[in-house]
N, C-alpha and C. Protein backbone atom coordinates (compact mmCIF):
# COMPACT_ATOMS: atom_id res chain seq x y z
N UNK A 1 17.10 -9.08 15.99
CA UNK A 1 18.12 -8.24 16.59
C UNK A 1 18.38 -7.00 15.75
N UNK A 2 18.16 -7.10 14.58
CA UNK A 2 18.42 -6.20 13.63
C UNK A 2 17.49 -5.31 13.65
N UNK A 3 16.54 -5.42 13.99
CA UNK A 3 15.21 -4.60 13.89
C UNK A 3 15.31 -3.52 15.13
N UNK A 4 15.99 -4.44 16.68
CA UNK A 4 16.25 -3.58 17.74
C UNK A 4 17.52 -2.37 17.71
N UNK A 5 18.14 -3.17 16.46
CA UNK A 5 19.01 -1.77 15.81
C UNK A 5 19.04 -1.17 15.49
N UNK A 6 17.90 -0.90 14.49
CA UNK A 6 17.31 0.17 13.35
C UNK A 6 16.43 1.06 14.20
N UNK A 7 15.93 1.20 15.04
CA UNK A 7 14.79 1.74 16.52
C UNK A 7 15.80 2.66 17.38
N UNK A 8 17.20 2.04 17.58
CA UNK A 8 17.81 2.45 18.57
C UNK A 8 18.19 3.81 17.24
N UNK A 9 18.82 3.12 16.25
CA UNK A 9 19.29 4.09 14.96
C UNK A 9 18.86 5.50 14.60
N UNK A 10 17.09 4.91 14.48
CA UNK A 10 16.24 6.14 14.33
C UNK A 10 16.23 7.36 15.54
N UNK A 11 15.76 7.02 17.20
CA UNK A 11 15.81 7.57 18.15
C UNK A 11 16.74 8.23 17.93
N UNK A 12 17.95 7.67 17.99
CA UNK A 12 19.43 8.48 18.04
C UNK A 12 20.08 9.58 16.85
N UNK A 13 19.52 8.96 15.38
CA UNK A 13 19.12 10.03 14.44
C UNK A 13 18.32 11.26 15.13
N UNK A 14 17.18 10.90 15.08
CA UNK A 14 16.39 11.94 16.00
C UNK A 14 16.62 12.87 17.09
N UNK A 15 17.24 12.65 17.60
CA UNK A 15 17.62 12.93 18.99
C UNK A 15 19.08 14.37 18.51
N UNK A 16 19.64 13.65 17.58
CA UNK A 16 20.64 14.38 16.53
C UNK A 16 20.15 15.64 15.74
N UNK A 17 18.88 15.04 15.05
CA UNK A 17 18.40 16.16 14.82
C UNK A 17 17.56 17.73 15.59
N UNK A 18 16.78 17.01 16.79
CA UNK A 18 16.86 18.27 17.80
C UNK A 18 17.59 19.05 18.43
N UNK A 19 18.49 18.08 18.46
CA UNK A 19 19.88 19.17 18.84
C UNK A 19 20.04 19.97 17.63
N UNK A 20 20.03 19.49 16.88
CA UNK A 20 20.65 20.45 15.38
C UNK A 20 19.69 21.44 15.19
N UNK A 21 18.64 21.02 15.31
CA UNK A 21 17.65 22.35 15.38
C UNK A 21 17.45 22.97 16.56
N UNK A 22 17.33 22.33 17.88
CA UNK A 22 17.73 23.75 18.55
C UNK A 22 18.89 24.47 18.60
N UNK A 23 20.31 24.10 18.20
CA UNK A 23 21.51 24.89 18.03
C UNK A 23 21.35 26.07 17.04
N UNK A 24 20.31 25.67 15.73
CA UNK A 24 19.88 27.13 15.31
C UNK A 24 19.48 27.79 15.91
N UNK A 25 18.54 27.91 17.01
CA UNK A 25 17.53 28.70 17.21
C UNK A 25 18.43 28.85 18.56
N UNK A 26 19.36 28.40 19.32
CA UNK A 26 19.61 28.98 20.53
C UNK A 26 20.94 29.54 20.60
N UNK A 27 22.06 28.73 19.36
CA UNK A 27 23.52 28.89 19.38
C UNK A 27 24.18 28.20 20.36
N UNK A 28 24.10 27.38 20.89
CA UNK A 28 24.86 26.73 21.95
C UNK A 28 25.97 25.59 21.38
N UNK A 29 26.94 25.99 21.81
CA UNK A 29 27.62 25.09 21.13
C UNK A 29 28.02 23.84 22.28
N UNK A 30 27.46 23.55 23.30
CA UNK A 30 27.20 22.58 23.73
C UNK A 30 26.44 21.50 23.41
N UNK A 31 25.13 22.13 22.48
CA UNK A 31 24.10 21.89 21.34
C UNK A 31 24.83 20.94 20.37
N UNK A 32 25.62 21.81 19.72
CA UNK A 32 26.36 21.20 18.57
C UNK A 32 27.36 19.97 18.57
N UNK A 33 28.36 20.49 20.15
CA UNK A 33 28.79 18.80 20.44
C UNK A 33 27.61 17.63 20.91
N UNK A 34 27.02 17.96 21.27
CA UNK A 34 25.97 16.45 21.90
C UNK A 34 25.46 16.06 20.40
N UNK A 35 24.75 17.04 19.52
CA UNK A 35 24.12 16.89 18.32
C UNK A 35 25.11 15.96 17.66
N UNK A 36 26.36 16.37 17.38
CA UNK A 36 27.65 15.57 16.97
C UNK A 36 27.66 14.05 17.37
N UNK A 37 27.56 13.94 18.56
CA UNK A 37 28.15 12.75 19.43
C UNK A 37 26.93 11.62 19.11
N UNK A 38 25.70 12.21 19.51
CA UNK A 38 24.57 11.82 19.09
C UNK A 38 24.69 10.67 17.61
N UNK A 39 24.93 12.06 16.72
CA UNK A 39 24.56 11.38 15.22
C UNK A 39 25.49 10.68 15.02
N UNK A 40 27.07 10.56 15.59
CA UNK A 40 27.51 9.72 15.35
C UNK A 40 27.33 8.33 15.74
N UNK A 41 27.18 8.26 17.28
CA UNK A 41 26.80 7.16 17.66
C UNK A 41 25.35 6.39 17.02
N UNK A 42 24.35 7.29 16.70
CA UNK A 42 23.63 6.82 15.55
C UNK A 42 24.04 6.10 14.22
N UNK A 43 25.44 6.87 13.74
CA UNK A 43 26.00 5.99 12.52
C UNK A 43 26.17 4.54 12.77
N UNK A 44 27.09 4.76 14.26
CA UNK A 44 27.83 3.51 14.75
C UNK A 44 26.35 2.79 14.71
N UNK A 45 25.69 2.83 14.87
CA UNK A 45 24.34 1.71 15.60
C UNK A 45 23.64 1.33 13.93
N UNK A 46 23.59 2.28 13.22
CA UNK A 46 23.49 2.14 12.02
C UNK A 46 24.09 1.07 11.75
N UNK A 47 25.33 0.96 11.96
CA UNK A 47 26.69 0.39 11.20
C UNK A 47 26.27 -1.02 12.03
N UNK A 48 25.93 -1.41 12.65
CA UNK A 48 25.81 -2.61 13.81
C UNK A 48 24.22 -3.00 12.95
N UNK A 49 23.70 -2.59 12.73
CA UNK A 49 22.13 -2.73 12.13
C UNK A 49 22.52 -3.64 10.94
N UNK A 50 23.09 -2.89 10.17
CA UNK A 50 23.30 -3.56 8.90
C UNK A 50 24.49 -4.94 9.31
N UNK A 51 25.51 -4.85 10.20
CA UNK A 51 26.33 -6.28 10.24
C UNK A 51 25.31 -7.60 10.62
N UNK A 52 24.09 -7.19 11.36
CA UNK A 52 23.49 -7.65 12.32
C UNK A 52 22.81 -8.46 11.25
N UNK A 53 22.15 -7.69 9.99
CA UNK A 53 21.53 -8.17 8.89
C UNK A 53 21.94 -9.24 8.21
N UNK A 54 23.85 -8.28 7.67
CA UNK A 54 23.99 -9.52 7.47
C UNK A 54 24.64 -10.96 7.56
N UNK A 55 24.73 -11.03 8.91
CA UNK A 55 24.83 -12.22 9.69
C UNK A 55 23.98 -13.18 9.66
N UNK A 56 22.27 -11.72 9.94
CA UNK A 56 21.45 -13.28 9.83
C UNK A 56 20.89 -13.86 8.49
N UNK A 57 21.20 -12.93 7.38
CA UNK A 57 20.56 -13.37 6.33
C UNK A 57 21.83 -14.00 5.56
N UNK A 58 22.95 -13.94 5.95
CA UNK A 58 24.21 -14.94 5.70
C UNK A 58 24.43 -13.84 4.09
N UNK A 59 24.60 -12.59 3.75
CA UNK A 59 24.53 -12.46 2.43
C UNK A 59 24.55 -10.70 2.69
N UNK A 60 25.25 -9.99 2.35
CA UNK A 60 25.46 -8.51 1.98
C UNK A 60 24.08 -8.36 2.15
N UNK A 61 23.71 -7.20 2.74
CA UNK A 61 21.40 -6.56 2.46
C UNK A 61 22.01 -5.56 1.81
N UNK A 62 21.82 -6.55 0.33
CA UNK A 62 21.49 -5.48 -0.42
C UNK A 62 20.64 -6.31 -1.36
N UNK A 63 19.98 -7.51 -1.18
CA UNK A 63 19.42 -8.54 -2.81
C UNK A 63 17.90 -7.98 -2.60
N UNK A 64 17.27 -7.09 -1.56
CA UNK A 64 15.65 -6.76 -1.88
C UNK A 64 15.79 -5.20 -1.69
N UNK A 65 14.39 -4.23 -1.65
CA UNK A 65 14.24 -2.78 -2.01
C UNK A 65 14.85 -2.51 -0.44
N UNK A 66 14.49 -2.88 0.53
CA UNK A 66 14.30 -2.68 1.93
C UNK A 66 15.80 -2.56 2.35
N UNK A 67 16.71 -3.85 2.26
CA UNK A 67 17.92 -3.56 2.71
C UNK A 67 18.55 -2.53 1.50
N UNK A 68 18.58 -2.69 0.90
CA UNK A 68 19.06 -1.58 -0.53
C UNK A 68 19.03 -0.54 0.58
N UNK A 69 17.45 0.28 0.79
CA UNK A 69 17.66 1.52 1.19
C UNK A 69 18.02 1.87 2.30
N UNK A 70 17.93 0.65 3.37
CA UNK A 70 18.91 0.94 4.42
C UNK A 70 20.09 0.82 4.18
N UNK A 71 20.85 0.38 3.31
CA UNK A 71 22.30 0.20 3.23
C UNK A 71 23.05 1.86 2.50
N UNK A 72 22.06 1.83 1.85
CA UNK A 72 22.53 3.44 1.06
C UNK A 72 21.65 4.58 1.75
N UNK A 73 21.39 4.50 2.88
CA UNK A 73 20.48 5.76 3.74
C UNK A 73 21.99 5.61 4.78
């Protein structure tokens, strides 16, 4: 389940970031709210990724390299 979180995470990162780069290049500040809404809801899914973790590993992800850098990314 956690894995289908981190996918949705990235897309929605992503998706954050084209907006952010086309708001340079076009100025739209319609750009800038979706880009906004976007990356946040990316945090939120973020934030659901990592509870998701650690539920199933019964234990904070942070004891290997992998959850470490998702927890501090």
């Amino acid at each position: 389940m956690s894995a289908m979180f981190f996918v949705v995470t990235l897309l929605l990162y992503l998706a954050g970031t084209t907006c952010s780069l086309t708001y340079l290049l076009r100025r739209s500040e319609t750009l800038a709210k979706v880009a906004l809404v976007v990356t946040g809801i990316g945090f939120l899914s973020h934030t659901g990724a990592l509870l998701a973790r650690m539920i199933e590993a019964g234990h904070v992800p942070l004891t290997n390299f992998h959850d470490a850098m998702s927890f501090f990314s």
